[in-house]
Protein backbone atom coordinates (compact mmCIF):
# COMPACT_ATOMS: atom_id res chain seq x y z
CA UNK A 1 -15.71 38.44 4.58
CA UNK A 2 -19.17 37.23 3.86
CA UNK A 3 -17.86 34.95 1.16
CA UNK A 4 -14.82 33.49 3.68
CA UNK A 5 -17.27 32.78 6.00
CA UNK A 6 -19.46 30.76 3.74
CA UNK A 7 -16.64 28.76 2.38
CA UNK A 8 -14.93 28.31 5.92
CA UNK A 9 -18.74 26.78 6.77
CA UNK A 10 -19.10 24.70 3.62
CA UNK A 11 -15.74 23.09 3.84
CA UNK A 12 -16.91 22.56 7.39
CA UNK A 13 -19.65 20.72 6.43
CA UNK A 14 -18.13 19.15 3.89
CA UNK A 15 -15.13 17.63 5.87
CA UNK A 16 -18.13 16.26 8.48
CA UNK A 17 -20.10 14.55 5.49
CA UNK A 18 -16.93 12.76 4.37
CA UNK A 19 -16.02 11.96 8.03
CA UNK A 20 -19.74 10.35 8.49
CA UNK A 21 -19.85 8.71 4.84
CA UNK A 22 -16.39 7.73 4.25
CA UNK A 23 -16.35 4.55 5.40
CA UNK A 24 -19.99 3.26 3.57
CA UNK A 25 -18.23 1.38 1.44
CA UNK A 26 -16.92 -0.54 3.69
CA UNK A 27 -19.64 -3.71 3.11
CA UNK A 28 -19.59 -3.03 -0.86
CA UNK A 29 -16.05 -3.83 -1.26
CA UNK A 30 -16.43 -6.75 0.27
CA UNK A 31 -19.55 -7.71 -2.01
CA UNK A 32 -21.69 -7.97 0.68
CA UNK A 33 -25.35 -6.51 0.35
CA UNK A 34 -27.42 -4.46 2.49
CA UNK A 35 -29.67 -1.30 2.46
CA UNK A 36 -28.29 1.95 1.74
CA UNK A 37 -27.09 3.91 5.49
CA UNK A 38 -27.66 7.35 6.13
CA UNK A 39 -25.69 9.91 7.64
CA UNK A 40 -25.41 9.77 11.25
CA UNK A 41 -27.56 6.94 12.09
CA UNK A 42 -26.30 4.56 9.18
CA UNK A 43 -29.42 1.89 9.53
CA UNK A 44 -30.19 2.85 12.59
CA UNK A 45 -32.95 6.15 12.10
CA UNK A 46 -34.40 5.81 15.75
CA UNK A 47 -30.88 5.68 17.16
CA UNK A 48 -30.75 9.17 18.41
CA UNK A 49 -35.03 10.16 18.58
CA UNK A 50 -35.46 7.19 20.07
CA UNK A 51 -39.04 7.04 18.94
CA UNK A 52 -39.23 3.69 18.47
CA UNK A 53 -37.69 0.45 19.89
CA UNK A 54 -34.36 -0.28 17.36
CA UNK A 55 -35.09 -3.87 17.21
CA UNK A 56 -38.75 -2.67 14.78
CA UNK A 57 -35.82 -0.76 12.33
CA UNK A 58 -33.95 -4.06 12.21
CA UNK A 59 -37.21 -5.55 11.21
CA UNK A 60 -37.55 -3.60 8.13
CA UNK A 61 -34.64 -5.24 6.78
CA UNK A 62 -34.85 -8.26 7.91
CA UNK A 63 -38.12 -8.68 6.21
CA UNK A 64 -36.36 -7.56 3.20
CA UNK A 65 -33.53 -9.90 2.82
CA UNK A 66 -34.05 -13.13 5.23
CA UNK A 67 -35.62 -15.28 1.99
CA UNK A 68 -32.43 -14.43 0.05
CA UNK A 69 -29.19 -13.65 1.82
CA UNK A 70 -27.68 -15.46 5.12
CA UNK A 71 -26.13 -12.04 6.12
CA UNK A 72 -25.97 -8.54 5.39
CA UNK A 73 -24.03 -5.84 5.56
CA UNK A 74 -25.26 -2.48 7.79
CA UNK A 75 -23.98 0.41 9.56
CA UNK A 76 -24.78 1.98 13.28
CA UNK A 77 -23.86 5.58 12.64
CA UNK A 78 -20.44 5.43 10.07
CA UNK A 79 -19.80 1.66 11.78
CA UNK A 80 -20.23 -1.19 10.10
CA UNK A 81 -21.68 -4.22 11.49
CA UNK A 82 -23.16 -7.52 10.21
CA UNK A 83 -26.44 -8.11 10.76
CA UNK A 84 -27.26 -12.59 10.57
CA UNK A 85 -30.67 -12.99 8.75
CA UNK A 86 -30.54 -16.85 8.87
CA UNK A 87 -31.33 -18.29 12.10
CA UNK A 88 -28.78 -21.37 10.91
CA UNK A 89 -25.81 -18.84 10.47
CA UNK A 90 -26.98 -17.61 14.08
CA UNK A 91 -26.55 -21.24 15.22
CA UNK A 92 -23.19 -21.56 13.59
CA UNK A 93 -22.02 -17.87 15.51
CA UNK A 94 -22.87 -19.35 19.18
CA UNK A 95 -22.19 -23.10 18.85
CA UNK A 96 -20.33 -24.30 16.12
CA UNK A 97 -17.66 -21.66 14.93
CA UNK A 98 -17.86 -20.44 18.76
CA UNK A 99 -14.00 -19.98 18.25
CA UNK A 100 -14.09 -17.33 15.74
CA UNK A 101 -17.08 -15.80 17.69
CA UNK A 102 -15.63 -15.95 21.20
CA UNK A 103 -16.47 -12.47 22.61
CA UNK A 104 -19.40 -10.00 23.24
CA UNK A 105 -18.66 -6.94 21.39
CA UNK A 106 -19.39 -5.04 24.88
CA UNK A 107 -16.06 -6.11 26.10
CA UNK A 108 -14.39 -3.63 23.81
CA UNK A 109 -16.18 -0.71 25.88
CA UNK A 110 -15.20 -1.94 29.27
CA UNK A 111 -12.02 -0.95 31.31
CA UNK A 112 -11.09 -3.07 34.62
CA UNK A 113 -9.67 0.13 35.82
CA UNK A 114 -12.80 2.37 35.20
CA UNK A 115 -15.70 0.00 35.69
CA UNK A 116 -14.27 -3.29 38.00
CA UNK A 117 -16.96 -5.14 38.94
CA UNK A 118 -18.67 -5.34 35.04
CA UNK A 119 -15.38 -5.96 33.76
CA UNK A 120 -15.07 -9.18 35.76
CA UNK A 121 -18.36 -10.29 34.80
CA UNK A 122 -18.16 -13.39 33.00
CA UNK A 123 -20.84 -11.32 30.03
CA UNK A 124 -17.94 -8.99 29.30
CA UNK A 125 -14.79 -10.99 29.65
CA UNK A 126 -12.93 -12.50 26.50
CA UNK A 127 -10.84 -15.23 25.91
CA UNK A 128 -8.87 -17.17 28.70
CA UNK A 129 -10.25 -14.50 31.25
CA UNK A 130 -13.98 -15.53 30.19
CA UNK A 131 -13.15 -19.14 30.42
CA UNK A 132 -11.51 -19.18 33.54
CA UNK A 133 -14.30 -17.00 35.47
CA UNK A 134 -17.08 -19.46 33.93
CA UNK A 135 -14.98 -22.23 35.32
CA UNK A 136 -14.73 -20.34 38.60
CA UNK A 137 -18.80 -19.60 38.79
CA UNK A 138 -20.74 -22.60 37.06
CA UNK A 139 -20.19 -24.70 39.90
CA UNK A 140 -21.91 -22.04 42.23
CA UNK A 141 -24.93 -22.59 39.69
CA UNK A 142 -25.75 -26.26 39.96
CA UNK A 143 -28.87 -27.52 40.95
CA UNK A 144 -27.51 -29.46 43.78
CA UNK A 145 -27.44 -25.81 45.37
CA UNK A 146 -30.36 -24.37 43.70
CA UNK A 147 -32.18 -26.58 45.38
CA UNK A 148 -30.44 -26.37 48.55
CA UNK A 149 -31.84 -22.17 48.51
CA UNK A 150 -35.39 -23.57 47.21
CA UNK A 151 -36.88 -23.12 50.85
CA UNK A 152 -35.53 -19.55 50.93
CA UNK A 153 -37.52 -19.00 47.54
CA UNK A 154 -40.51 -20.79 49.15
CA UNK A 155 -40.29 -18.50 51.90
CA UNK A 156 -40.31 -15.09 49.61
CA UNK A 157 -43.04 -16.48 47.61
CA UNK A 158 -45.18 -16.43 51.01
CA UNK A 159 -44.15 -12.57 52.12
CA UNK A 160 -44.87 -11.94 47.74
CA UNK A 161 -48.69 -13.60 48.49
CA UNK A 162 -48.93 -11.81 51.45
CA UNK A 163 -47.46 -8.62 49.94
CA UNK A 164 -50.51 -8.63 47.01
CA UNK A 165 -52.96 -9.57 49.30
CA UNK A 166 -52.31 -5.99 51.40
CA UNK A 167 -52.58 -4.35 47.66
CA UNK A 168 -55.63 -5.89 46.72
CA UNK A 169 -56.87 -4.45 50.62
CA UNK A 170 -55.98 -1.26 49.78
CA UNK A 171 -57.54 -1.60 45.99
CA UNK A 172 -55.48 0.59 44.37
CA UNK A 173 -57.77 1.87 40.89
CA UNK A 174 -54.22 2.01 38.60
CA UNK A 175 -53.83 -1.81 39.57
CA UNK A 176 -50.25 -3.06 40.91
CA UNK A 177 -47.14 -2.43 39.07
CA UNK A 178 -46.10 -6.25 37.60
CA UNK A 179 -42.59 -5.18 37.31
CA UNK A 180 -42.13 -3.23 40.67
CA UNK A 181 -43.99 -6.46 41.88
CA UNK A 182 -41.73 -8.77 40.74
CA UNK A 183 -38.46 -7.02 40.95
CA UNK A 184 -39.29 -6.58 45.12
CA UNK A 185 -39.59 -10.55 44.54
CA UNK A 186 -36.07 -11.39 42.44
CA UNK A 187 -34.31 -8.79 44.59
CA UNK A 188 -35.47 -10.08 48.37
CA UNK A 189 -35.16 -14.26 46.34
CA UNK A 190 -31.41 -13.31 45.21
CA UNK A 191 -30.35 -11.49 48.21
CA UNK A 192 -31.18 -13.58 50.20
CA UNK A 193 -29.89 -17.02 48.26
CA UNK A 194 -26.96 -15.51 47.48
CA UNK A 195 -25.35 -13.22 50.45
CA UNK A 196 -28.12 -14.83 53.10
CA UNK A 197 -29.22 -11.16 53.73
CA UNK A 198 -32.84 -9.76 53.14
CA UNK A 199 -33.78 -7.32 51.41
CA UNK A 200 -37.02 -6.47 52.73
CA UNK A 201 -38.35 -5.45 49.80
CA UNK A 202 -42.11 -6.57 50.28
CA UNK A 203 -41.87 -4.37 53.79
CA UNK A 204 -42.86 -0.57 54.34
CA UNK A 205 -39.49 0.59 54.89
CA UNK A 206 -37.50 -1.66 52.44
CA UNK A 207 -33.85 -1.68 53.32
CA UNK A 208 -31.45 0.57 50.46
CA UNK A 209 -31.00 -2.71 48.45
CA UNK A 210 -34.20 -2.04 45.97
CA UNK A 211 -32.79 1.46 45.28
CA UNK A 212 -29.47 0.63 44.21
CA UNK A 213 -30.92 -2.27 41.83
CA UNK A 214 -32.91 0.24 40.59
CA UNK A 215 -29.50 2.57 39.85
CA UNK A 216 -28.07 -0.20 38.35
CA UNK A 217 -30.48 -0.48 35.92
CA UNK A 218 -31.70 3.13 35.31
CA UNK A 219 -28.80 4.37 33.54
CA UNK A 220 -28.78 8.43 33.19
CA UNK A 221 -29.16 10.04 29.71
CA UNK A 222 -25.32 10.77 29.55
CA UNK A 223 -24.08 7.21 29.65
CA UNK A 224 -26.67 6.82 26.80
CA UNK A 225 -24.92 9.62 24.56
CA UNK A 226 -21.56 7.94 25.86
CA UNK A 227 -22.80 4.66 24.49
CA UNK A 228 -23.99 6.19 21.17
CA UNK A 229 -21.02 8.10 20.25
CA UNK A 230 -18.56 5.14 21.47
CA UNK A 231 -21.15 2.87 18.45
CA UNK A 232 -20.80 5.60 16.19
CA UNK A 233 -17.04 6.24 16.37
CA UNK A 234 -15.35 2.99 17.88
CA UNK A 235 -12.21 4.86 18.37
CA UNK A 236 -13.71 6.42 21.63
CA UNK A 237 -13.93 3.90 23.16
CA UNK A 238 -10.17 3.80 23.57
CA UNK A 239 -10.62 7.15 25.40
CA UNK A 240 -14.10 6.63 26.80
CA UNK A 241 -14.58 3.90 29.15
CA UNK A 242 -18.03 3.54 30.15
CA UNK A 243 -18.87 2.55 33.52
CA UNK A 244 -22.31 0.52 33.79
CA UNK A 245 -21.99 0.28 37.58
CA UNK A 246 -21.80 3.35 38.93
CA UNK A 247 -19.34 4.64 41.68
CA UNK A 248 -22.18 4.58 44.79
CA UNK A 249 -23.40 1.57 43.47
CA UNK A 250 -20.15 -0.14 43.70
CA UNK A 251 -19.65 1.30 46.72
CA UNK A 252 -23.07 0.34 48.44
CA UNK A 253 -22.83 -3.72 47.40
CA UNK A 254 -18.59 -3.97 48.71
CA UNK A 255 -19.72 -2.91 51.38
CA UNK A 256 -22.95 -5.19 51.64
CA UNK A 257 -20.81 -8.15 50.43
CA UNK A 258 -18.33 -7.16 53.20
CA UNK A 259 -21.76 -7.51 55.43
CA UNK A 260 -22.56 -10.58 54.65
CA UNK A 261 -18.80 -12.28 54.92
CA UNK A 262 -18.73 -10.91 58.38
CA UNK A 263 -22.24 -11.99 59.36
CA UNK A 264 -21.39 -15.72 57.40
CA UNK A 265 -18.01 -15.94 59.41
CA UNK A 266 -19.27 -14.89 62.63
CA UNK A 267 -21.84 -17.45 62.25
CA UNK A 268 -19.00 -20.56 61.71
CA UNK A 269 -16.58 -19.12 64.06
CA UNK A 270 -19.13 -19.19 66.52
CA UNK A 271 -19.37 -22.86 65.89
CA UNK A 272 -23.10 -22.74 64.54
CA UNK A 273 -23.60 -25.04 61.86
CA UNK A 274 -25.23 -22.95 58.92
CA UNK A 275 -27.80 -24.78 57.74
CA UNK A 276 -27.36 -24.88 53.89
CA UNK A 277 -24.89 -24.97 51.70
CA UNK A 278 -25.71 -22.13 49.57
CA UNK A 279 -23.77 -19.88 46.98
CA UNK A 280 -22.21 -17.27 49.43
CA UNK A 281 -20.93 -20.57 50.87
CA UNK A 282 -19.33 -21.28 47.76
CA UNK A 283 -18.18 -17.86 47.35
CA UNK A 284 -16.11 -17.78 49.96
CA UNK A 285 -14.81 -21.29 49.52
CA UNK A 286 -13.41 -19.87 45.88
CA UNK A 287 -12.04 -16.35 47.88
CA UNK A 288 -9.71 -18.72 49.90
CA UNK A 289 -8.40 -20.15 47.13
CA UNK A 290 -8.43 -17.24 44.97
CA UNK A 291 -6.86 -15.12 47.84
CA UNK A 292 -9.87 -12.53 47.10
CA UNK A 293 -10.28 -9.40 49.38
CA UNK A 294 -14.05 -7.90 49.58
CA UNK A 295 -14.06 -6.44 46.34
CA UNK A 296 -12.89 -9.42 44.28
CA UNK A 297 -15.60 -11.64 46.01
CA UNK A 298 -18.30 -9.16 44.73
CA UNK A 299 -16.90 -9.16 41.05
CA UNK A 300 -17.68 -13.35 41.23
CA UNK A 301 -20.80 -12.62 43.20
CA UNK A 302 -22.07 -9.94 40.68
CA UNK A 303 -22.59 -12.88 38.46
CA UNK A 304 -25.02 -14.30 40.33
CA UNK A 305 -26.85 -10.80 41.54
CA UNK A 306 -27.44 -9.14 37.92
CA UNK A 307 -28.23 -12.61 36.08
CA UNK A 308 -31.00 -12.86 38.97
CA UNK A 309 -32.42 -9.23 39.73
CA UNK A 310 -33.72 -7.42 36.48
CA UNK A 311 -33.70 -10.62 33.69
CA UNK A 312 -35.78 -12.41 35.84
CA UNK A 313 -38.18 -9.67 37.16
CA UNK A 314 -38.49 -8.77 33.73
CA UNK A 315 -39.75 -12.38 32.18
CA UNK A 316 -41.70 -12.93 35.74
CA UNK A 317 -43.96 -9.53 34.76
CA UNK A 318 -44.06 -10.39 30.98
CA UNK A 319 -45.58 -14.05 32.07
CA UNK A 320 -47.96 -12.59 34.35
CA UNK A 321 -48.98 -9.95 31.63
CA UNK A 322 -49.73 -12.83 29.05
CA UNK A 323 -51.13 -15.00 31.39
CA UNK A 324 -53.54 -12.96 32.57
CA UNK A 325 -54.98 -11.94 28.95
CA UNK A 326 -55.30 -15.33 28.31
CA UNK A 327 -57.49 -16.73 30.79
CA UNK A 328 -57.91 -19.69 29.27
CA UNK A 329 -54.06 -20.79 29.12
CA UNK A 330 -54.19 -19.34 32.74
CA UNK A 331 -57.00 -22.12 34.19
CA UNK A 332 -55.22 -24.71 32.50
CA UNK A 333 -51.77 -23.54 34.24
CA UNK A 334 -54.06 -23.21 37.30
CA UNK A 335 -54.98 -26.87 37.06
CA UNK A 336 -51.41 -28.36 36.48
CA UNK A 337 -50.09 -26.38 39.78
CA UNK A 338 -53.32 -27.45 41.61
CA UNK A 339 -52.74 -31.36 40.65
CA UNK A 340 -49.02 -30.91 42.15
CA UNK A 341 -49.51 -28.77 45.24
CA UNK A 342 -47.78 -30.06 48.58
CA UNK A 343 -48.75 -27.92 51.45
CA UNK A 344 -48.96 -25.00 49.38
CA UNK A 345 -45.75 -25.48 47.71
CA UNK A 346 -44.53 -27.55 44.56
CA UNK A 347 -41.42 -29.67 45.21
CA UNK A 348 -38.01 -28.54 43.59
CA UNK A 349 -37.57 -31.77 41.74
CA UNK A 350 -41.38 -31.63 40.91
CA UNK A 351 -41.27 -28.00 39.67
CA UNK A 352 -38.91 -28.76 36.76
CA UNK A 353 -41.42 -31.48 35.72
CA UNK A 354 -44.66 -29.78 34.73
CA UNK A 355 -44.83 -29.19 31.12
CA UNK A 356 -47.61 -26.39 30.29
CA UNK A 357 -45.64 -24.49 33.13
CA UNK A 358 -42.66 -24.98 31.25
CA UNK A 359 -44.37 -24.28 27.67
CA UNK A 360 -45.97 -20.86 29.32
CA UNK A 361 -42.43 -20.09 30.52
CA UNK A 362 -40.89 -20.73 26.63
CA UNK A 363 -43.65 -18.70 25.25
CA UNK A 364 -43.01 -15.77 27.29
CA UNK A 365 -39.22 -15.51 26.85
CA UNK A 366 -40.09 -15.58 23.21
CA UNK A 367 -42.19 -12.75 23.13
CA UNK A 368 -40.50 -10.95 25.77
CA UNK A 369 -36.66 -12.04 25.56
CA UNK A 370 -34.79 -9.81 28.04
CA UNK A 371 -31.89 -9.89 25.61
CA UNK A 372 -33.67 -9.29 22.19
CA UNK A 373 -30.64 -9.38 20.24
CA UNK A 374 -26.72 -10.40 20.44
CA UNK A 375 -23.45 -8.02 19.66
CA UNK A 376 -21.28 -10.91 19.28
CA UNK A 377 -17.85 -9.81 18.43
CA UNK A 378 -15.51 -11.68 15.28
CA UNK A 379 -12.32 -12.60 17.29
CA UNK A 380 -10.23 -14.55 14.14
CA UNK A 381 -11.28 -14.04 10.18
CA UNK A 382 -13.44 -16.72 8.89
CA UNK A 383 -15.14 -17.21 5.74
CA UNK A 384 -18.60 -17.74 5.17
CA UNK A 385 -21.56 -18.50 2.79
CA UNK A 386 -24.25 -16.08 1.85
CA UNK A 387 -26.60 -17.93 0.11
CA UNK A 388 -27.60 -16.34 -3.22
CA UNK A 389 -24.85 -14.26 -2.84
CA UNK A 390 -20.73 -14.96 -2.73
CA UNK A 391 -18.88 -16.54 -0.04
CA UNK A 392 -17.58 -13.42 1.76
CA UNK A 393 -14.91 -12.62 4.68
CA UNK A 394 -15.39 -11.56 8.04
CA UNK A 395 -12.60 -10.54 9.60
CA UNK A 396 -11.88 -9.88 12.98
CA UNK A 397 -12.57 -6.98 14.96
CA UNK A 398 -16.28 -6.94 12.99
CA UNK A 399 -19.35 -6.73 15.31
CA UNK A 400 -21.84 -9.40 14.47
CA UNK A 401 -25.78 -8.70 15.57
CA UNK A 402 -27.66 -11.41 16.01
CA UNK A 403 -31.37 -10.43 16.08
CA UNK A 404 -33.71 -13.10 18.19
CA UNK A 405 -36.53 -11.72 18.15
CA UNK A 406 -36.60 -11.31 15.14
CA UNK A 407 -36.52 -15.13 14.82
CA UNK A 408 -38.73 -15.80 17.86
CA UNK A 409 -41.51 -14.12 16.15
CA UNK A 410 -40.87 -14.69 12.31
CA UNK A 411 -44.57 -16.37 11.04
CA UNK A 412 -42.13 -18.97 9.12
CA UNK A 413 -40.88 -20.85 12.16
CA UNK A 414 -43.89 -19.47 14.78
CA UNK A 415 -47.18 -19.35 12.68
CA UNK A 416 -49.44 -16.31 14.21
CA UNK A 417 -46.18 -15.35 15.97
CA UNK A 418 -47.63 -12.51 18.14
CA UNK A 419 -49.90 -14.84 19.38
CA UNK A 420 -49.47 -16.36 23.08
CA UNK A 421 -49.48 -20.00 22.10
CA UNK A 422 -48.05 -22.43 25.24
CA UNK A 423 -48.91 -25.40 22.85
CA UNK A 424 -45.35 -24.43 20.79
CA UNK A 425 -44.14 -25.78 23.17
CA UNK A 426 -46.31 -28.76 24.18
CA UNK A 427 -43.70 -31.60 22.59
CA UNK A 428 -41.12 -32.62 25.34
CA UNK A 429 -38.23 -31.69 23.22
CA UNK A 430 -39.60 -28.86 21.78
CA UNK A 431 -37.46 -25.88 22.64
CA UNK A 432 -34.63 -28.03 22.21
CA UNK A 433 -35.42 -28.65 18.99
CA UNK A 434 -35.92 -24.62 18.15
CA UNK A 435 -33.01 -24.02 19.62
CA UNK A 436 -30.82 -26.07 17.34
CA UNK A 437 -32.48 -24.60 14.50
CA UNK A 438 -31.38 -21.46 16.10
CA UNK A 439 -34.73 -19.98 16.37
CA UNK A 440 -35.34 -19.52 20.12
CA UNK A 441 -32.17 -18.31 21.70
CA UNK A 442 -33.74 -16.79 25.03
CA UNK A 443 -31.20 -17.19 27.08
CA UNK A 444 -28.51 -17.43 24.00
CA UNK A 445 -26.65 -20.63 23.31
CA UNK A 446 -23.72 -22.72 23.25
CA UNK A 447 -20.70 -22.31 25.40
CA UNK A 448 -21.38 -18.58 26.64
CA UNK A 449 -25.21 -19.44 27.07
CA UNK A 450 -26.79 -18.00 30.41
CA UNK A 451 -24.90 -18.77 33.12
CA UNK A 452 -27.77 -18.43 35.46
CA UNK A 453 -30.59 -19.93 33.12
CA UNK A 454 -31.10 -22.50 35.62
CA UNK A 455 -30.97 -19.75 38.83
CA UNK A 456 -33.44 -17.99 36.69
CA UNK A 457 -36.05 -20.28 35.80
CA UNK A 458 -36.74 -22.05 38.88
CA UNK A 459 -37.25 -18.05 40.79
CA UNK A 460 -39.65 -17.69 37.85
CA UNK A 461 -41.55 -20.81 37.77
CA UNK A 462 -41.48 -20.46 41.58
CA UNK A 463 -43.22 -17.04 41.87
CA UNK A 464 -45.88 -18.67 38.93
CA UNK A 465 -46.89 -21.30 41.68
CA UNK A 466 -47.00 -18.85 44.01
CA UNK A 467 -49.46 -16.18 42.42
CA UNK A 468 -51.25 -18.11 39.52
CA UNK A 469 -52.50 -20.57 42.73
CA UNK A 470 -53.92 -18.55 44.61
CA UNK A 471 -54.69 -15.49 42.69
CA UNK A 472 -56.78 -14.55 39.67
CA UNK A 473 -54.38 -12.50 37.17
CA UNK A 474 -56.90 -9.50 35.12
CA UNK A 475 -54.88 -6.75 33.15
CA UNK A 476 -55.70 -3.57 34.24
CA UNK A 477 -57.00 -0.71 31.47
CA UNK A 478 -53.76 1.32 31.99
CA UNK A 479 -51.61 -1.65 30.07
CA UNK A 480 -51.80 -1.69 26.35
CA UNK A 481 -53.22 -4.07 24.71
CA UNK A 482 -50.41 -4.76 22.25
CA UNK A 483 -46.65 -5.66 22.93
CA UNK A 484 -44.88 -2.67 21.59
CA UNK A 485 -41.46 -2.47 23.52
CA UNK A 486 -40.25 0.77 25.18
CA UNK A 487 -37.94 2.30 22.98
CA UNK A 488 -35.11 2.83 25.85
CA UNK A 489 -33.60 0.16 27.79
CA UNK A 490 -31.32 -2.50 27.54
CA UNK A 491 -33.70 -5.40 28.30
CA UNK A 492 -36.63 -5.44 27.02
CA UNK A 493 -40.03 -3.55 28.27
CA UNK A 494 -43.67 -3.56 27.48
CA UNK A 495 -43.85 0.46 26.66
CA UNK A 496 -45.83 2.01 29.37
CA UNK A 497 -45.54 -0.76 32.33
CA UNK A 498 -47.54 -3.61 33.02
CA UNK A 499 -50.44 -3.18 35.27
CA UNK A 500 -52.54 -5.79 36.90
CA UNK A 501 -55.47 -6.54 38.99
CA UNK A 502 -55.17 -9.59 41.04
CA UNK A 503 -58.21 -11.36 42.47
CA UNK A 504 -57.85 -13.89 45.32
CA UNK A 505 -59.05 -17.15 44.59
């Protein structure tokens, strides 16, 4: 019995081994090289401890083969996935072979039945459906209408000033919380350019609109063993669709979207002229057309709301963090704002037009990209070169990562890389320039590049004015000094928060 047992167990373990191993071969046959995976994290040994961020074990072998291969071959789990260690084969993957590059590998996880609203986002859509929804939203993004909203942004960067000068009242030892700071900002600047609704978020009793954004982002440990096992075994995600909005959360912003159509159409059926033209205006214009009902006018105004809430709060707290342990680079910022004030405020066409703000702006999103890498997914074979190596094929279906931090802080393209350096930056077409060599990829690049970059930046560079005018930025003792990334998350984190002490001017 004893001896049935123990061969039941070893054939058992056995059949898992060849289940988790079988397919290792997988990059060899194709003569493609790469470091040896293990079993059940393949190249991935944080995947599952999540002691560390998994962008440091992509390091590792980066470091190891960027000088001599364009690509290699590794595995997440028993999957196998290419991994681009030449930032010019990264520039070929989002501009110039687009076509055989055409989706994010997310969309293969994403059901319109299960999840709506993320399925119609423009981030997970592929082919015709992507194209046609980024021809449906990018004229909602101009700058025509950015600017149009610029006085509503003006407006939150006033209640923000008047919000840290109640903190620095009630002098708080821990410091203020850059992040919770800044996401009250993006979430009362976006709800309020986009739906014409406030969010309160700088008040004592905030309306429900901060919670939910925080749901949105805070996913709960069993979506994050969903996500694993759907990397590790891709034919789950057949069966399991994961949801990244959840139910209430859907819910809660149908029926704020429903809110603000009412509250817009009241407002022109009562014959009042609204007095800009901004992107619910838009919105609805494209509902009409589209025939859209409440729900289908939040899936195209979703675009707007998650490329403006969390991305932005994130590189807004990042930019304060570096800004204020550099005091140096922050007087100088201090200056260039100073030489341009106008009653307080910088003027939209003027804001666009100030180059260390700019270069401090660069240098942050390269330090702190809130997308540190790409899962770009191969949607028709192609053949490519591998510099010492042979030519080899990638065929479709493959899942292509595309690491930029790992570029963005390389010492061969960014001497002293860690460093925060504005002066990268300081040649007019500098990030241009990086960008081609496909080097600094912030916001990604060519056709599916951030749809909101432009949304993004100017709430950013906006909130800068604001705080870095009339505030001294300190770091509090709580923040680390060095800019090791929380090891969960999605977008990227400085691990343990970002504290600060702000002193008015």
């Amino acid at each position: 019995m004893i001896l049935i047992t123990l061969t039941l167990g070893l054939l058992a373990v056995g059949l898992v081994y060849a289940l988790m191993t079988w397919n290792f071969n997988y990059w060899r046959k194709r003569r493609v090289p790469g470091p040896k995976p293990k079993i059940f994290t393949g190249n991935y040994p944080n995947m599952y401890t999540m002691k560390r961020h998994l962008i440091y074990d992509l390091n590792e072998i980066y470091g190891k083969y960027k000088n001599k291969y364009d690509a290699v071959g590794i595995f997440r789990g028993r999957s196998p996935q290419l991994l681009v260690v030449n930032p010019e084969l990264a520039h070929r993957v989002f501009v110039s072979d687009f076509k055989s590059f055409h989706d994010n590998a997310m969309s293969r996880s994403i059901d319109e039945k299960t999840d709506f609203i993320f399925a119609n986002n423009p981030f997970s859509l592929t082919g015709e459906k992507w194209k046609n929804r980024r021809a449906d939203v990018t004229p909602g993004l101009t700058m025509g209408r950015i600017k149009t909203v610029y006085p509503v942004t003006n407006k939150v960067c006033q209640k923000l000033s008047e919000w840290v000068e109640k903190q620095i009242r009630l002098g708080a030892p821990e410091g203020i919380n850059a992040k919770h700071m800044s996401l009250c900002f993006t979430s009362e600047t976006v709800t309020d350019c986009v739906l014409g609704l406030s969010a309160e978020s700088f008040s004592e009793k905030p309306s429900p609109i901060m919670q939910y954004i925080n749901d949105l982002f805070n996913q709960p440990w069993t979506f994050m063993i969903l996500f694993i096992l759907t990397r590790t075994f891709p034919l789950l995600s057949k069966i399991i669709k994961l949801r990244f909005i959840p139910p209430h959360v859907e819910k809660f912003f149908v029926n704020l979207m429903g809110t603000a159509v009412e509250v817009r159409r009241a407002q022109l059926a009562s014959g009042k002229q609204f007095e800009r033209t901004d992107f619910l205006d838009y919105i609805l214009q494209l509902g009409e057309k589209r025939s859209l009902d409440n729900r289908g006018l939040l899936a195209h105004t979703m675009t707007f709301l998650l490329d403006g809430f969390e991305t932005s709060a994130t590189v807004l707290s990042h930019m304060l963090l570096l800004l204020g342990r550099n005091q140096e680079v922050q007087q100088r910022l201090r200056e260039e704002i100073q030489e341009h004030l106008k009653n307080g405020i910088i003027e939209f066409d003027k804001l666009n037009d100030l180059p260390y703000l700019d270069a401090c702006l660069q240098e942050t999103i390269r330090l702190f990209p809130p997308v540190f890498m790409s899962n770009k997914l191969c949607t028709e074979d192609i053949e490519l070169p591998n510099k010492d190596g042979p030519n080899f094929l990638v065929e479709k279906g493959t899942v292509v990562v595309v690491p930029h931090y790992l570029f963005m802080t390389d010492p061969d393209y960014f001497p002293d890389p860690l460093e925060f350096q504005p002066e990268r930056f300081s040649e007019p077409d500098a990030a241009k320039n990086f960008r081609e060599r496909g080097v600094l990829m912030g916001f990604g690049d060519g056709p599916r590049i951030c749809i909101g970059m432009r949304f993004a930046t100017a709430q950013i560079k906006s909130a800068i004015v604001e705080i870095i005018s009339k505030f001294n930025v300190k770091i509090n003792p709580k923040t680390r000094k060095d800019n090791d990334f929380e090891p969960t998350g999605i977008i990227v984190n400085l691990r343990g928060g970002i504290w600060l002490d702000l002193q008015k001017l």
